[in-house]
PDB file of N, CA and C in Angstrom:
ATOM      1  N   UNK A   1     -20.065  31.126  58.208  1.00  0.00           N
ATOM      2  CA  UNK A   1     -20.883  30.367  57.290  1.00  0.00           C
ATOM      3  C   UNK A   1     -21.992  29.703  58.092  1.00  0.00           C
ATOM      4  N   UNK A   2     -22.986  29.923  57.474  1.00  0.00           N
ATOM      5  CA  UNK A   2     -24.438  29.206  58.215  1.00  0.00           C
ATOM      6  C   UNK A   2     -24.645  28.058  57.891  1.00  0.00           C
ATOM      7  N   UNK A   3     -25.348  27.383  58.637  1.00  0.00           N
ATOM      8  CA  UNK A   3     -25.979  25.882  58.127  1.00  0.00           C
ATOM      9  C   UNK A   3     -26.093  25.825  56.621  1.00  0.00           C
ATOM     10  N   UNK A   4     -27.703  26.893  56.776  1.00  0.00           N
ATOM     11  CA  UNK A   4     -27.902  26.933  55.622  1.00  0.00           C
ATOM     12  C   UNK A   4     -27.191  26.677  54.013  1.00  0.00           C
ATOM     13  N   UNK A   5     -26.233  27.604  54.226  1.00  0.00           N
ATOM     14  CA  UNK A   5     -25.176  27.957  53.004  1.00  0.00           C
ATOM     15  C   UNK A   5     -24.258  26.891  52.886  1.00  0.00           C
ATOM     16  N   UNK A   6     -23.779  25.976  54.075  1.00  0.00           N
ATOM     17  CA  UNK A   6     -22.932  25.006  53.836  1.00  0.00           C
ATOM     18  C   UNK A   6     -23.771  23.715  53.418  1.00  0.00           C
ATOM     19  N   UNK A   7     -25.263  24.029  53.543  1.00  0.00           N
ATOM     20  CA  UNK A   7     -26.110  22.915  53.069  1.00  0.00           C
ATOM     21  C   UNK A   7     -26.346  23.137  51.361  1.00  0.00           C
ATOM     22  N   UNK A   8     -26.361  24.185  51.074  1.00  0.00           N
ATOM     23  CA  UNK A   8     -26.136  24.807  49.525  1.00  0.00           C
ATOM     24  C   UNK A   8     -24.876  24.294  48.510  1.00  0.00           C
ATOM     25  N   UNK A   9     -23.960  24.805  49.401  1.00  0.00           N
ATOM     26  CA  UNK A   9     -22.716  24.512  48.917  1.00  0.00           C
ATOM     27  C   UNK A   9     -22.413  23.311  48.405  1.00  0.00           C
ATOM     28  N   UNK A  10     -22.717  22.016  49.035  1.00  0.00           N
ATOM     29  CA  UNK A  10     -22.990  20.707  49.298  1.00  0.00           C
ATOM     30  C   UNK A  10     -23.941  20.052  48.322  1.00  0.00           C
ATOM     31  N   UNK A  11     -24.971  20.999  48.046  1.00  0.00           N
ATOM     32  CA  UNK A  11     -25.993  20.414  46.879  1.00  0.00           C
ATOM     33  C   UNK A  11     -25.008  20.368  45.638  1.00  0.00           C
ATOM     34  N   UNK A  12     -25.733  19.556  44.916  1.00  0.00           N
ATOM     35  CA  UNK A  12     -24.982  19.318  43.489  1.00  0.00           C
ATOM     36  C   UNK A  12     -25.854  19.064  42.457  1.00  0.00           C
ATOM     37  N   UNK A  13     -25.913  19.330  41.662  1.00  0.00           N
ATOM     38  CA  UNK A  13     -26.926  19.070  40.512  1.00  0.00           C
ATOM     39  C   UNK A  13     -27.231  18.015  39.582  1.00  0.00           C
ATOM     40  N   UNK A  14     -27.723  16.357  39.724  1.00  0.00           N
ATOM     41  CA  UNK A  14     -27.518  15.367  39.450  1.00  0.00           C
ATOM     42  C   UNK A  14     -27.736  15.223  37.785  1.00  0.00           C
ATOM     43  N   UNK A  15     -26.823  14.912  36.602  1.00  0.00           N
ATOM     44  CA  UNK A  15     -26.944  15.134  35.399  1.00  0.00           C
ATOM     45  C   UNK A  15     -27.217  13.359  34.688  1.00  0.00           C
ATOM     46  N   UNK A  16     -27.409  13.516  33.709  1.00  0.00           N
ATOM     47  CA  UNK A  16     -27.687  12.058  33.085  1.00  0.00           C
ATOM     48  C   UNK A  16     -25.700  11.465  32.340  1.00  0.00           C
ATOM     49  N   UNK A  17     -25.036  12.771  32.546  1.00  0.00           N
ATOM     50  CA  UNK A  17     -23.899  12.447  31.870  1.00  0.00           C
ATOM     51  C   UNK A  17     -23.078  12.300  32.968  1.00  0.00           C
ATOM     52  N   UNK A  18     -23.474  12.751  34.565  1.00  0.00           N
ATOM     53  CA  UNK A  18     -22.305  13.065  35.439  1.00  0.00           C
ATOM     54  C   UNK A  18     -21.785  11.516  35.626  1.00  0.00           C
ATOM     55  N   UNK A  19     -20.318  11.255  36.199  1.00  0.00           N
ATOM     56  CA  UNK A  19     -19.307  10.326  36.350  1.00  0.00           C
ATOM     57  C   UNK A  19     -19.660   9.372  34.917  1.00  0.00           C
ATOM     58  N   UNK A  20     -19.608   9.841  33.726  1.00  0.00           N
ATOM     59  CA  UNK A  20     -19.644   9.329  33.099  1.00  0.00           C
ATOM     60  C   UNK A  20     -18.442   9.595  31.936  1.00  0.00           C
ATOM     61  N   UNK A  21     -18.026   8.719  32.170  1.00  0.00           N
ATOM     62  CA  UNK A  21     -16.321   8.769  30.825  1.00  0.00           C
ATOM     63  C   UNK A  21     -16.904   8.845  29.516  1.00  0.00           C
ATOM     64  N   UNK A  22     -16.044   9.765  28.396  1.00  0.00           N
ATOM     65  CA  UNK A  22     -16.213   9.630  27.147  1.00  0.00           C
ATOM     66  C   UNK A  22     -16.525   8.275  26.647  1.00  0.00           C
ATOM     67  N   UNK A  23     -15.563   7.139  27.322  1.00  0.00           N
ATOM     68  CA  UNK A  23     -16.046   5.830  26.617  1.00  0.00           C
ATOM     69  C   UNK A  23     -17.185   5.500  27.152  1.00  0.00           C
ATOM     70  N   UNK A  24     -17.858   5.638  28.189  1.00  0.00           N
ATOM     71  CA  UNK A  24     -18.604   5.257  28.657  1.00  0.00           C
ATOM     72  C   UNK A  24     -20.113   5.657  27.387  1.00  0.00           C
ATOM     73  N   UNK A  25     -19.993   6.993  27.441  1.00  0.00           N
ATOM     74  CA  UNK A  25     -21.091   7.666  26.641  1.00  0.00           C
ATOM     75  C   UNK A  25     -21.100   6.923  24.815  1.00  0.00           C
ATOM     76  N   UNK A  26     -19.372   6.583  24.326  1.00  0.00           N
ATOM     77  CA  UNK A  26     -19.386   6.291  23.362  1.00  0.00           C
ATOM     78  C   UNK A  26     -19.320   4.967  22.585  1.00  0.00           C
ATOM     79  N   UNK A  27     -19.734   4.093  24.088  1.00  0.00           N
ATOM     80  CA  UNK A  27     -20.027   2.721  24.345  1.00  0.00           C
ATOM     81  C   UNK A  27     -21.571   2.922  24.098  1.00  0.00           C
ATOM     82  N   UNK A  28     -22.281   3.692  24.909  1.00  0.00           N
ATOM     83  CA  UNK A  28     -23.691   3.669  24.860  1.00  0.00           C
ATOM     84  C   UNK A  28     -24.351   4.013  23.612  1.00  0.00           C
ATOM     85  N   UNK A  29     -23.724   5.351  22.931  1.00  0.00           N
ATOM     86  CA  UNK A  29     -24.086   5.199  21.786  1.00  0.00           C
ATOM     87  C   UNK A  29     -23.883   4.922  20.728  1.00  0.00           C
ATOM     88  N   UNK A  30     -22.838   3.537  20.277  1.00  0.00           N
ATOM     89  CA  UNK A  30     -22.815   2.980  19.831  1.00  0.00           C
ATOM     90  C   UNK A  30     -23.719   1.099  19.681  1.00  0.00           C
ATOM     91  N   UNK A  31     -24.028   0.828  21.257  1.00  0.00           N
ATOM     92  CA  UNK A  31     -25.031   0.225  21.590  1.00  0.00           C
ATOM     93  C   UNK A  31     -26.129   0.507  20.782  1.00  0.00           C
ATOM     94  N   UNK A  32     -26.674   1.931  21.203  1.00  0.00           N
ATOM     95  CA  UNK A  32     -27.963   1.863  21.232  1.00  0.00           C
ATOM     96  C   UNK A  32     -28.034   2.835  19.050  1.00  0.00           C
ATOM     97  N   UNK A  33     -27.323   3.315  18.964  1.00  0.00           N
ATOM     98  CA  UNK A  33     -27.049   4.147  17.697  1.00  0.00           C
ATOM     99  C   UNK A  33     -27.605   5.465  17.875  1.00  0.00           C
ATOM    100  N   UNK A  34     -27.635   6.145  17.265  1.00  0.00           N
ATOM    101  CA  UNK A  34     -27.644   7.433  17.111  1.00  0.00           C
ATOM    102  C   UNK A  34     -27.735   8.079  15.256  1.00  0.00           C
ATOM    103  N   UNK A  35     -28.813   8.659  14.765  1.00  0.00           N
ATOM    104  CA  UNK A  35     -29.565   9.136  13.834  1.00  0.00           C
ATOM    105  C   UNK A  35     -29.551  10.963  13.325  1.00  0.00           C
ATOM    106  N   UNK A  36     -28.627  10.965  12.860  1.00  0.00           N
ATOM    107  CA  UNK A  36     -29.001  12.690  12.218  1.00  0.00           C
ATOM    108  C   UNK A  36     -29.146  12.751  10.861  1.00  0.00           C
ATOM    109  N   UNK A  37     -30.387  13.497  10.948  1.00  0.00           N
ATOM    110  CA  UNK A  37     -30.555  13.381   9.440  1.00  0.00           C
ATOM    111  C   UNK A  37     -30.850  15.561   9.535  1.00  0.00           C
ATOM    112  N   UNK A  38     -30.826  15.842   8.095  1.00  0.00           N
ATOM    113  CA  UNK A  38     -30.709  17.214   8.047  1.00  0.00           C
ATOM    114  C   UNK A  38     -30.864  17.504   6.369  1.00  0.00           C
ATOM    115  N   UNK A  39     -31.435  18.827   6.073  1.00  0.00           N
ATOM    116  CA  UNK A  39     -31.623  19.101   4.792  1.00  0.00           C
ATOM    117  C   UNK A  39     -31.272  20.341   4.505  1.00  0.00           C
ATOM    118  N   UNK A  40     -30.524  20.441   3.723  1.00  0.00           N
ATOM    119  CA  UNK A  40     -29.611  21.874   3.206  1.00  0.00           C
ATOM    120  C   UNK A  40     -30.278  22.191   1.894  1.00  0.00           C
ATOM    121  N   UNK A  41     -30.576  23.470   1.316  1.00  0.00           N
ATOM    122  CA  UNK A  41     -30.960  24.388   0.705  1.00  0.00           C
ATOM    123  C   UNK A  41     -30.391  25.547   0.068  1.00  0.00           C
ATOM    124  N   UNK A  42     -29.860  25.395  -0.851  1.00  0.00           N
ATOM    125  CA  UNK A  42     -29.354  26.882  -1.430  1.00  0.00           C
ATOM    126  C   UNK A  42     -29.959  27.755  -2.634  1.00  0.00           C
ATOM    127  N   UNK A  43     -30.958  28.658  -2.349  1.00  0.00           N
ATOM    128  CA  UNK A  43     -31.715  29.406  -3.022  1.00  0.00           C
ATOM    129  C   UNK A  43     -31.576  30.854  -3.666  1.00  0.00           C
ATOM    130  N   UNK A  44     -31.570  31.133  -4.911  1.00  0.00           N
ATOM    131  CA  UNK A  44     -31.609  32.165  -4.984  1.00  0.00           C
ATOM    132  C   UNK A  44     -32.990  32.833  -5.773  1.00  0.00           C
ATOM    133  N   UNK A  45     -33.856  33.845  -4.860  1.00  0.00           N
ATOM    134  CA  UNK A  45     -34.791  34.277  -5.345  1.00  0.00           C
ATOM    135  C   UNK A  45     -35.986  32.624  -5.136  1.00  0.00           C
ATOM    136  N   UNK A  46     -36.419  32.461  -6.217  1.00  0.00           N
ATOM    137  CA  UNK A  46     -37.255  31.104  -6.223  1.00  0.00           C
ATOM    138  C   UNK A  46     -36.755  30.114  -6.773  1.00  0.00           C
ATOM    139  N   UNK A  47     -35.688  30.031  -6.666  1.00  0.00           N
ATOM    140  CA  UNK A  47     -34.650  29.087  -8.269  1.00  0.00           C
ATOM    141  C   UNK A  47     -34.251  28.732  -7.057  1.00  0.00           C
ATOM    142  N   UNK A  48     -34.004  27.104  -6.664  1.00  0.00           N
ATOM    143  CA  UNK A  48     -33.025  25.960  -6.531  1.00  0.00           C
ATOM    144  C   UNK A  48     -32.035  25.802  -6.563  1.00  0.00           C
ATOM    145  N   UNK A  49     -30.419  26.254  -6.259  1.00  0.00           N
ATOM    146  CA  UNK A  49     -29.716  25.829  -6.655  1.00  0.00           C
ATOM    147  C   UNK A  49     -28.736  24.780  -6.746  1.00  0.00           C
ATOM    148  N   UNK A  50     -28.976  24.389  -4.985  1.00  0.00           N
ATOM    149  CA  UNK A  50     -28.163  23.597  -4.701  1.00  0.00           C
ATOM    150  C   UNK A  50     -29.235  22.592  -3.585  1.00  0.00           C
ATOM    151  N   UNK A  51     -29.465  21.333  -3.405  1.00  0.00           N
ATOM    152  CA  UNK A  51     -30.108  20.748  -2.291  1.00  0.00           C
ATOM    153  C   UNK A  51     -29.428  19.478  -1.792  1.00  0.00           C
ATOM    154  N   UNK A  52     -29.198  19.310  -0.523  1.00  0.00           N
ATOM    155  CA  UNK A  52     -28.129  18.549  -0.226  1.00  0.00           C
ATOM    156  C   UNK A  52     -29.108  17.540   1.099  1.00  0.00           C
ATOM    157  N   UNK A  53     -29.299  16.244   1.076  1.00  0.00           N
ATOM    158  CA  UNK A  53     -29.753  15.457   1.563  1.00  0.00           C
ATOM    159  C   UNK A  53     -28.932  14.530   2.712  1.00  0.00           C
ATOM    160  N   UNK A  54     -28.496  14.855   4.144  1.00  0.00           N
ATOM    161  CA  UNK A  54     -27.791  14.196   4.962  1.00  0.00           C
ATOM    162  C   UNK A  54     -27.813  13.350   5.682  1.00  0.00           C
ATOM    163  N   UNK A  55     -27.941  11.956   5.655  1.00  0.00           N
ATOM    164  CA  UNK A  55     -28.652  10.882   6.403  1.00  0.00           C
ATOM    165  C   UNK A  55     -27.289  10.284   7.327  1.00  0.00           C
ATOM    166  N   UNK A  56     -27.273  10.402   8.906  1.00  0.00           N
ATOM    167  CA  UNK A  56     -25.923   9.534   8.723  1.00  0.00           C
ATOM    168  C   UNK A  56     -26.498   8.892  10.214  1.00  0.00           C
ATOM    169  N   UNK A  57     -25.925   7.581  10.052  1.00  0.00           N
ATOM    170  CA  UNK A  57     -26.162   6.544  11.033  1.00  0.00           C
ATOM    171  C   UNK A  57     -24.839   5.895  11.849  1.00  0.00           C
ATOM    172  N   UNK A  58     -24.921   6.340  13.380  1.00  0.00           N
ATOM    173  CA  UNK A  58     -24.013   6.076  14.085  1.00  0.00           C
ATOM    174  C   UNK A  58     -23.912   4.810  14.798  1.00  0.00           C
ATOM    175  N   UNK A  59     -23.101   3.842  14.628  1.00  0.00           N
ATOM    176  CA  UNK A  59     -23.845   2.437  15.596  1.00  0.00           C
ATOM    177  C   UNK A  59     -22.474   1.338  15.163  1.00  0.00           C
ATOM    178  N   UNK A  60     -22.546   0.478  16.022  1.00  0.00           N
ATOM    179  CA  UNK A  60     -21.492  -0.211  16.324  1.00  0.00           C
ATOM    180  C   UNK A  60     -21.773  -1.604  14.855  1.00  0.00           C
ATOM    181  N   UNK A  61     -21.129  -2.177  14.471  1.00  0.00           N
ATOM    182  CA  UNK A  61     -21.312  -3.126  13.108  1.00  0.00           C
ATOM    183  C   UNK A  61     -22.185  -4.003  13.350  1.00  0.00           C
ATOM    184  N   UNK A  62     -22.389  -4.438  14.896  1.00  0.00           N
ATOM    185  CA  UNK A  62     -23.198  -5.525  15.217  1.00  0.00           C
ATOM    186  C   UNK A  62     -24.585  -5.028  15.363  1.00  0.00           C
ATOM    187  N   UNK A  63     -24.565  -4.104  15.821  1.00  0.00           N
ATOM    188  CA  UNK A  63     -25.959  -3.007  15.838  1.00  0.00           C
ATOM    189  C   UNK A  63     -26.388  -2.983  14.459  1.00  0.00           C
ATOM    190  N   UNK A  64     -25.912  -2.459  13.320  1.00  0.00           N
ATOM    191  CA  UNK A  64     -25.874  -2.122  12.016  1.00  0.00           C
ATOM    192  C   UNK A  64     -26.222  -3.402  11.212  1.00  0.00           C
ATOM    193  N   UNK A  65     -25.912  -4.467  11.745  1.00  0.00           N
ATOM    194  CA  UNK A  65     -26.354  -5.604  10.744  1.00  0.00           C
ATOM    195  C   UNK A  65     -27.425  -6.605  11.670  1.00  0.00           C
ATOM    196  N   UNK A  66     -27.793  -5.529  12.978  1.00  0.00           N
ATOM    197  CA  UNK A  66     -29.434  -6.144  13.584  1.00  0.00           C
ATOM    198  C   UNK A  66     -30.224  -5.825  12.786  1.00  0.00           C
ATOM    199  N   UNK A  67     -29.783  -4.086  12.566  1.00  0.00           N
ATOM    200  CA  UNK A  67     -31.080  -3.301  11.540  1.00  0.00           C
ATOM    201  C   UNK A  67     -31.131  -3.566  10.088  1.00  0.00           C
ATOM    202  N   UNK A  68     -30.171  -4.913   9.280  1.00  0.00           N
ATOM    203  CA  UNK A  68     -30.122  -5.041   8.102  1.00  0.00           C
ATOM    204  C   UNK A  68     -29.322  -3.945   7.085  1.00  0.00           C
ATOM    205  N   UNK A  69     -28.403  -3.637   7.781  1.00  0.00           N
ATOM    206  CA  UNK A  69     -27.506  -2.541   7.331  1.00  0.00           C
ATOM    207  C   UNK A  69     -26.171  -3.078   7.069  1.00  0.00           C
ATOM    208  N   UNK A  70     -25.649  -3.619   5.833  1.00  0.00           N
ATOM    209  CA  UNK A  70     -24.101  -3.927   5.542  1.00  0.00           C
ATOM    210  C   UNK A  70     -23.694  -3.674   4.691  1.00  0.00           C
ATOM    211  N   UNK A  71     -24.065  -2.855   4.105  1.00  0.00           N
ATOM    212  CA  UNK A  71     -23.559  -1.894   2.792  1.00  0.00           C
ATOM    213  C   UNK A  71     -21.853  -2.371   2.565  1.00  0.00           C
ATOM    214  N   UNK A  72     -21.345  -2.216   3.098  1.00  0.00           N
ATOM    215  CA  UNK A  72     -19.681  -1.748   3.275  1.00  0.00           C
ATOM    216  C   UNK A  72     -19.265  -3.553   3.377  1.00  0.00           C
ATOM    217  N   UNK A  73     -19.801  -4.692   3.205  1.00  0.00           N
ATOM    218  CA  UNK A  73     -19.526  -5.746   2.712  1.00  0.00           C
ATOM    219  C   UNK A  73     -19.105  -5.835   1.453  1.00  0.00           C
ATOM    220  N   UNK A  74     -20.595  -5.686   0.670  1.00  0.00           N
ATOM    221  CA  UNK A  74     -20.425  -5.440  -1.079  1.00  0.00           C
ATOM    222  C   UNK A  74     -19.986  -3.912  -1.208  1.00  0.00           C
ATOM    223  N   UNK A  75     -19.496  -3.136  -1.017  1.00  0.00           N
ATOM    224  CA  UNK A  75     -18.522  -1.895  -1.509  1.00  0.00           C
ATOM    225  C   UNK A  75     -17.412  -2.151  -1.763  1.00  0.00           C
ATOM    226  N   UNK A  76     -17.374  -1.945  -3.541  1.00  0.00           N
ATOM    227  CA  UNK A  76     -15.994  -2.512  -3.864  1.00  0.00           C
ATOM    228  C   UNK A  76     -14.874  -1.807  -3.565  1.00  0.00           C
ATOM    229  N   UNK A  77     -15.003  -0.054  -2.652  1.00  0.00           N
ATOM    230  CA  UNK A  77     -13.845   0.346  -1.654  1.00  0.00           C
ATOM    231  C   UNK A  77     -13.163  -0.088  -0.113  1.00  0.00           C
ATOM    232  N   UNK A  78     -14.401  -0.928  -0.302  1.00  0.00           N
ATOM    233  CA  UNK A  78     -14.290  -0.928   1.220  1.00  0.00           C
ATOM    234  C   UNK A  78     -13.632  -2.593   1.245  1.00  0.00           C
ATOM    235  N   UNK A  79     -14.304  -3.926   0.177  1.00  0.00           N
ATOM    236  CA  UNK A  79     -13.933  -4.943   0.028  1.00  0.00           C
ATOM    237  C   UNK A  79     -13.026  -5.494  -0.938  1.00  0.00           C
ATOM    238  N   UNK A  80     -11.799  -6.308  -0.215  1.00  0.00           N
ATOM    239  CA  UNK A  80     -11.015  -7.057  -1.375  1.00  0.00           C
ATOM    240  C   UNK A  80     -12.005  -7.865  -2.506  1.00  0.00           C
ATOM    241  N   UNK A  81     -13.050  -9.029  -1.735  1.00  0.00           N
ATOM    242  CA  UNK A  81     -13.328  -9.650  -2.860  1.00  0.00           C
ATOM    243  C   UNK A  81     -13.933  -8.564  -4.207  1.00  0.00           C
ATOM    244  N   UNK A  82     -14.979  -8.041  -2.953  1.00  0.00           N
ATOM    245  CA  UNK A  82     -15.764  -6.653  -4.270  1.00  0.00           C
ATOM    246  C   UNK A  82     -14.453  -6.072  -5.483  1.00  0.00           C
ATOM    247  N   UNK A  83     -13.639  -5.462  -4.751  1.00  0.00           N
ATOM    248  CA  UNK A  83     -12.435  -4.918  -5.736  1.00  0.00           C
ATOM    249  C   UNK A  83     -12.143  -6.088  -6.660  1.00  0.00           C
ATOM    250  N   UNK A  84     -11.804  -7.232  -6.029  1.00  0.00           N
ATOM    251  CA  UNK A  84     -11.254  -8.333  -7.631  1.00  0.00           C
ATOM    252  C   UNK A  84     -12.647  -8.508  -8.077  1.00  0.00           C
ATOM    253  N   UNK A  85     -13.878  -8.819  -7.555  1.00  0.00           N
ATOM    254  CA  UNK A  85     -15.347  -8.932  -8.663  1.00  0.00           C
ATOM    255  C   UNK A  85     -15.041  -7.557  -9.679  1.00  0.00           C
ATOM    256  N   UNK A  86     -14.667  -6.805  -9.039  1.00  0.00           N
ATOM    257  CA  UNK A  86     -15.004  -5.021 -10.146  1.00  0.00           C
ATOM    258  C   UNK A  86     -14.035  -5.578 -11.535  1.00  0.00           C
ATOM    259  N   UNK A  87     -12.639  -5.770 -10.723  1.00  0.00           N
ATOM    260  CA  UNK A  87     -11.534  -5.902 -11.841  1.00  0.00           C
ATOM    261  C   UNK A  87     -12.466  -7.015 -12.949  1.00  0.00           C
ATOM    262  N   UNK A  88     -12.195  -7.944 -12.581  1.00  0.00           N
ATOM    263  CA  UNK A  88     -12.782  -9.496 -13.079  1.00  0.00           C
ATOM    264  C   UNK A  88     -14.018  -8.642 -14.117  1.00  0.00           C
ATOM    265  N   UNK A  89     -14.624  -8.135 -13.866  1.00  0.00           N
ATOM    266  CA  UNK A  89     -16.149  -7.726 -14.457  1.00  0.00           C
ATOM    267  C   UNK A  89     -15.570  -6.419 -15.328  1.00  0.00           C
ATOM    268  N   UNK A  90     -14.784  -5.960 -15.303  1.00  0.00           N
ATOM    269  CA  UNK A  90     -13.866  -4.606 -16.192  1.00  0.00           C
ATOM    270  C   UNK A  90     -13.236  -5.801 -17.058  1.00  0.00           C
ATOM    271  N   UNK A  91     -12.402  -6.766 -17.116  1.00  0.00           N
ATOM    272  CA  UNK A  91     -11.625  -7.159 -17.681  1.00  0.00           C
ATOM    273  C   UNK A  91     -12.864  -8.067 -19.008  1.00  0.00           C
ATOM    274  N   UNK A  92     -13.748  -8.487 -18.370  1.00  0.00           N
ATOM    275  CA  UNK A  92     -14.911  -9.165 -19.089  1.00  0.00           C
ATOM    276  C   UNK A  92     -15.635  -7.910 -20.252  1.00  0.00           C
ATOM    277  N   UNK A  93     -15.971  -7.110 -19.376  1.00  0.00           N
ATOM    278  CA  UNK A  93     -16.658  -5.992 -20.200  1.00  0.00           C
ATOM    279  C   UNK A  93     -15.448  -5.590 -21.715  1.00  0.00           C
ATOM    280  N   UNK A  94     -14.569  -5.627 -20.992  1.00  0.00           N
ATOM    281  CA  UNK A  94     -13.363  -5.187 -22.360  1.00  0.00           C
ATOM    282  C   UNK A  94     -13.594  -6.535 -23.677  1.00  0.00           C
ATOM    283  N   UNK A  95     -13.565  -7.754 -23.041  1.00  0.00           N
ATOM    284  CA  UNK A  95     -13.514  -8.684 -23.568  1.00  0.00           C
ATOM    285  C   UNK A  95     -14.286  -9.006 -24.731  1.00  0.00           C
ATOM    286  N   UNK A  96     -15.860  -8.689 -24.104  1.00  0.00           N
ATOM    287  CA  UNK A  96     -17.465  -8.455 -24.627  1.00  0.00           C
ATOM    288  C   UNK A  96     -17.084  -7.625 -25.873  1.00  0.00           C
ATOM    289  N   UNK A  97     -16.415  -6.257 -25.472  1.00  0.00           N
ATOM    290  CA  UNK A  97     -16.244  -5.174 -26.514  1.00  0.00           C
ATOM    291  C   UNK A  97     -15.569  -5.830 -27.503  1.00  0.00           C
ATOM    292  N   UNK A  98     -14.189  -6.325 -27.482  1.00  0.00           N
ATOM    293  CA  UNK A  98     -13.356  -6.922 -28.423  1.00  0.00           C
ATOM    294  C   UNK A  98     -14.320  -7.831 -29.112  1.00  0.00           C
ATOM    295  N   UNK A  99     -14.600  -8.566 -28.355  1.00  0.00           N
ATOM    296  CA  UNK A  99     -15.285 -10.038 -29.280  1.00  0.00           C
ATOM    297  C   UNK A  99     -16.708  -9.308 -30.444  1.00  0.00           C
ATOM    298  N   UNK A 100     -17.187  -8.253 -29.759  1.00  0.00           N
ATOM    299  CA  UNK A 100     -18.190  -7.731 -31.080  1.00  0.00           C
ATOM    300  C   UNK A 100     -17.681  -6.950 -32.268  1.00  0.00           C
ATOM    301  N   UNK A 101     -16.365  -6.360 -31.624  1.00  0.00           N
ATOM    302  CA  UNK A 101     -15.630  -5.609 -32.870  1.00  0.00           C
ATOM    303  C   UNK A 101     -14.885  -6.680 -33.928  1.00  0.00           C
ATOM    304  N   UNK A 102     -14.842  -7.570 -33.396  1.00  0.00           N
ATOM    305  CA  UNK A 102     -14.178  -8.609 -34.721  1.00  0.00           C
ATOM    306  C   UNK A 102     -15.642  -9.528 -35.157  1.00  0.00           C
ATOM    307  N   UNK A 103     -16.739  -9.636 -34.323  1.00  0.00           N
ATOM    308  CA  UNK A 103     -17.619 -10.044 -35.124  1.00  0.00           C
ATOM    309  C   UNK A 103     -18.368  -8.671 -35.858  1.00  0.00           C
ATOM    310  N   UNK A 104     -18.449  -7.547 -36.250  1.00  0.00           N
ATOM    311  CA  UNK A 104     -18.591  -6.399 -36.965  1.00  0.00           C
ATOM    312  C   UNK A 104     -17.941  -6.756 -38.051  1.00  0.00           C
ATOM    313  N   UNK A 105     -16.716  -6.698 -37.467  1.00  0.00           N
ATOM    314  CA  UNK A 105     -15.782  -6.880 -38.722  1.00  0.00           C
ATOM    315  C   UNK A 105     -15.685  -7.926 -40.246  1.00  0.00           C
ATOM    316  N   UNK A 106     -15.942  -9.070 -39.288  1.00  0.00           N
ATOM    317  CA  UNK A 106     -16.284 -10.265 -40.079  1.00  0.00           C
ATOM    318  C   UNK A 106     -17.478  -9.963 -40.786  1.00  0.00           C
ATOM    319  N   UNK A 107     -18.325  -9.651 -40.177  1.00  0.00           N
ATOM    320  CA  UNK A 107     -19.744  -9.521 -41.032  1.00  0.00           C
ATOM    321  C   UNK A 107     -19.449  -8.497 -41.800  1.00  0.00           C
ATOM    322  N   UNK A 108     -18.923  -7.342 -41.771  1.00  0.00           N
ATOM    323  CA  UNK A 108     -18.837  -6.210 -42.717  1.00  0.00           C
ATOM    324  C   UNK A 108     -17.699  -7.150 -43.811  1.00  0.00           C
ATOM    325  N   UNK A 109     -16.784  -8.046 -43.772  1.00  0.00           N
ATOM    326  CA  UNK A 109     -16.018  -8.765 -44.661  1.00  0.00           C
ATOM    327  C   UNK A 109     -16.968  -9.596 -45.328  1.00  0.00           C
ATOM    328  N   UNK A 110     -17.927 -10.228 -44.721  1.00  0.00           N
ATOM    329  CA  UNK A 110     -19.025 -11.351 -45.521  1.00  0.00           C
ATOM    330  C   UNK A 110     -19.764 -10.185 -46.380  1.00  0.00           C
ATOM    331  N   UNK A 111     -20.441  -9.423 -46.118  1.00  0.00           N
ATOM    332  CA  UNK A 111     -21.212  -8.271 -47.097  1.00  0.00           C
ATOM    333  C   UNK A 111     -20.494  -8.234 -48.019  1.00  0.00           C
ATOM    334  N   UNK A 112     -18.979  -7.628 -47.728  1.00  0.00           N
ATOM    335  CA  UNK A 112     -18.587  -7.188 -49.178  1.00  0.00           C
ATOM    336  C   UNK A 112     -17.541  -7.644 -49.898  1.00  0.00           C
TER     337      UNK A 112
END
């Protein structure tokens, strides 16, 4: 073996990911976030059939509510209070309904 070749051997190719751990990378991009967006198309001939719009945003909660992003607060799947506001606001809406069907009623009794 020549200089040369053991000086080859020895080179290494310096990467932006090398000694870098999965957490490491999935620390960073959660830091900094990460953005794919993509647009799907299903055509037949010139007709439309299907179009599918993919926005998805990768980022840690504290990141997400720098950029004014907290959706998943008020989501009544995601939140207890939201879930009892939904119930509470279902149980009202029923309520609303009842209370106009007996005032219908009454008034259709005053007419006749």
């Amino acid at each position: 073996m020549t200089l040369s070749s053991a000086t080859q051997s020895n080179r290494t190719i310096a990467t932006s990911t090398q000694g870098s751990t999965l957490a490491d990378v999935l620390e960073r991009v959660l830091d900094k976030g990460i953005v794919i967006a993509g647009d799907i198309s299903v055509s037949v001939g010139s007709t439309e059939l299907l179009s599918i719009r993919i926005r998805l945003l990768i980022s840690s909660v504290d990141k997400a509510k720098e950029m004014g992003i907290n959706w998943w607060e008020s989501d009544p799947f995601l939140s207890t209070q939201s879930r009892q506001l939904t119930e509470v606001n279902q149980k009202l809406l029923e309520r609303v309904e009842s209370l106009e069907t007996e005032l219908r009623s009454l008034r259709a009794a005053q007419e006749a």
